[in-house]
Protein backbone atom coordinates (compact mmCIF):
# COMPACT_ATOMS: atom_id res chain seq x y z
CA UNK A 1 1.55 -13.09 2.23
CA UNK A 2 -0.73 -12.23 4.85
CA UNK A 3 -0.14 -9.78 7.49
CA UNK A 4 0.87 -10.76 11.57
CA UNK A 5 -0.52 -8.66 14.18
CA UNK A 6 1.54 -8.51 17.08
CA UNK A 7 1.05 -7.26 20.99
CA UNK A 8 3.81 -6.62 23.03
CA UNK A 9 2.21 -6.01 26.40
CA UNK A 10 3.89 -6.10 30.27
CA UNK A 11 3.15 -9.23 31.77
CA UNK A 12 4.39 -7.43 35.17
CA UNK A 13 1.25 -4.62 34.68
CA UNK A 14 -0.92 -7.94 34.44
CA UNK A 15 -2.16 -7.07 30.38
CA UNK A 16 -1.90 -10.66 29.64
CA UNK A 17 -6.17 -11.15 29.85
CA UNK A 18 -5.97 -7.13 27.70
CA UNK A 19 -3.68 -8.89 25.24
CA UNK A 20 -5.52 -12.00 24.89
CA UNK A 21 -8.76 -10.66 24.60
CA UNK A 22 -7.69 -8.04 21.97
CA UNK A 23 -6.47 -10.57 20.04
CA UNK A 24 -9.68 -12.89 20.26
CA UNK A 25 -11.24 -9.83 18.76
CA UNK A 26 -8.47 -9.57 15.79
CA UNK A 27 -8.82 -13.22 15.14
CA UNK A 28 -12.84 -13.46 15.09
CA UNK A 29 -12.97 -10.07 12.75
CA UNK A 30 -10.16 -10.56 10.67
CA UNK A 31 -9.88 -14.56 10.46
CA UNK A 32 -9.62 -14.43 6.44
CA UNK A 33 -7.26 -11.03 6.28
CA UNK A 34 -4.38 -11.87 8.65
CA UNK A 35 -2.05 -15.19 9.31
CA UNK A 36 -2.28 -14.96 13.09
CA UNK A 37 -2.03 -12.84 16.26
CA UNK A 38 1.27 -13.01 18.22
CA UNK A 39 1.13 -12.09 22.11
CA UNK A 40 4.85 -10.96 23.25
CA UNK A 41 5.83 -10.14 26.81
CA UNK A 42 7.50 -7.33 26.97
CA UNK A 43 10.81 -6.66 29.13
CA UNK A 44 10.26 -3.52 29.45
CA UNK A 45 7.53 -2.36 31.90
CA UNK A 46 4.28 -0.46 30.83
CA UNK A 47 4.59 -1.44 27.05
CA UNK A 48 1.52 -2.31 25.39
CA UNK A 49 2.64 -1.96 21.31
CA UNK A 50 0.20 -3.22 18.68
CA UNK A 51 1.78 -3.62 15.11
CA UNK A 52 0.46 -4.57 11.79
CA UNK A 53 4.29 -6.25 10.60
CA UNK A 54 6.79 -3.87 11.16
CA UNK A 55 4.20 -0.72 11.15
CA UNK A 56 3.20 0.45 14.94
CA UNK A 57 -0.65 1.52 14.68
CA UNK A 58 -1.03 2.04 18.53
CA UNK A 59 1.58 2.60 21.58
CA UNK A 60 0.04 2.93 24.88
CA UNK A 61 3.08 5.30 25.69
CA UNK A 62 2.36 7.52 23.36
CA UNK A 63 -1.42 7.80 23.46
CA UNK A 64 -1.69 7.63 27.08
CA UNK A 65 -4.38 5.05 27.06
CA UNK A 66 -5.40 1.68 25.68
CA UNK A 67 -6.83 1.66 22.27
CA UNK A 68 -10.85 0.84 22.52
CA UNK A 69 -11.64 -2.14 20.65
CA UNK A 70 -14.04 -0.77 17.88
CA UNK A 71 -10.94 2.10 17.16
CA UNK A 72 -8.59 -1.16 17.10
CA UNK A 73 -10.13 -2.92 14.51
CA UNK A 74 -10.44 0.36 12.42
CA UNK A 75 -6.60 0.91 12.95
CA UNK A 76 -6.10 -3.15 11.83
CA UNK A 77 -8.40 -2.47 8.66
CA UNK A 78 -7.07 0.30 7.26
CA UNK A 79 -3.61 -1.61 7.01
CA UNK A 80 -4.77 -5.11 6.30
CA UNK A 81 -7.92 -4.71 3.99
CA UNK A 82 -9.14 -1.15 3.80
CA UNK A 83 -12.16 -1.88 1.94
CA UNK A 84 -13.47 -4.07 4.38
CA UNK A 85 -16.69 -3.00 6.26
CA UNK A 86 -16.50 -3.56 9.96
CA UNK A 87 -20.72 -2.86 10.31
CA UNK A 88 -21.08 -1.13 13.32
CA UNK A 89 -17.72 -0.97 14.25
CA UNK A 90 -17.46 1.24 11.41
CA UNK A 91 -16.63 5.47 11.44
CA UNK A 92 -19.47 7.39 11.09
């Protein structure tokens, strides 16, 4: 079964457009790897939580920033298809 990614974000911060963007980007790179993007918001004020399932692979909490997009997609790869090449989104 494919994988969800979900984004809980604060709708009270105004990361609704950060949200929906971010998950344009999952859709458009990962449209054959995942069954969808789910936008959740959050109760609880300043959360913006990316998971792959169950697995967290970015809290704006704990980093202390939002994730760029090119290090998102990375994150997403490695759990959803790890031999996928992202071409210039790609480490060095």
């Amino acid at each position: 079964m494919k994988p969800v990614i979900s984004i809980a974000y604060c709708p009270k911060c105004g990361w609704m457009l950060r949200a929906a963007y971010m998950a344009q980007e999952m859709l458009t790179t990962f449209t054959d790897d995942v069954k969808g993007v789910l936008l959740e918001p959050s109760e609880t004020s300043g959360t913006y939580l990316i998971r792959v399932n169950d697995q967290v692979i970015f809290d704006r909490r704990q980093e202390g920033r939002f994730p760029e997009i090119k290090e998102l997609k990375q994150l997403v790869r490695d759990q959803v298809n790890p031999a996928k090449s992202l071409g210039h989104s790609d480490k060095k």
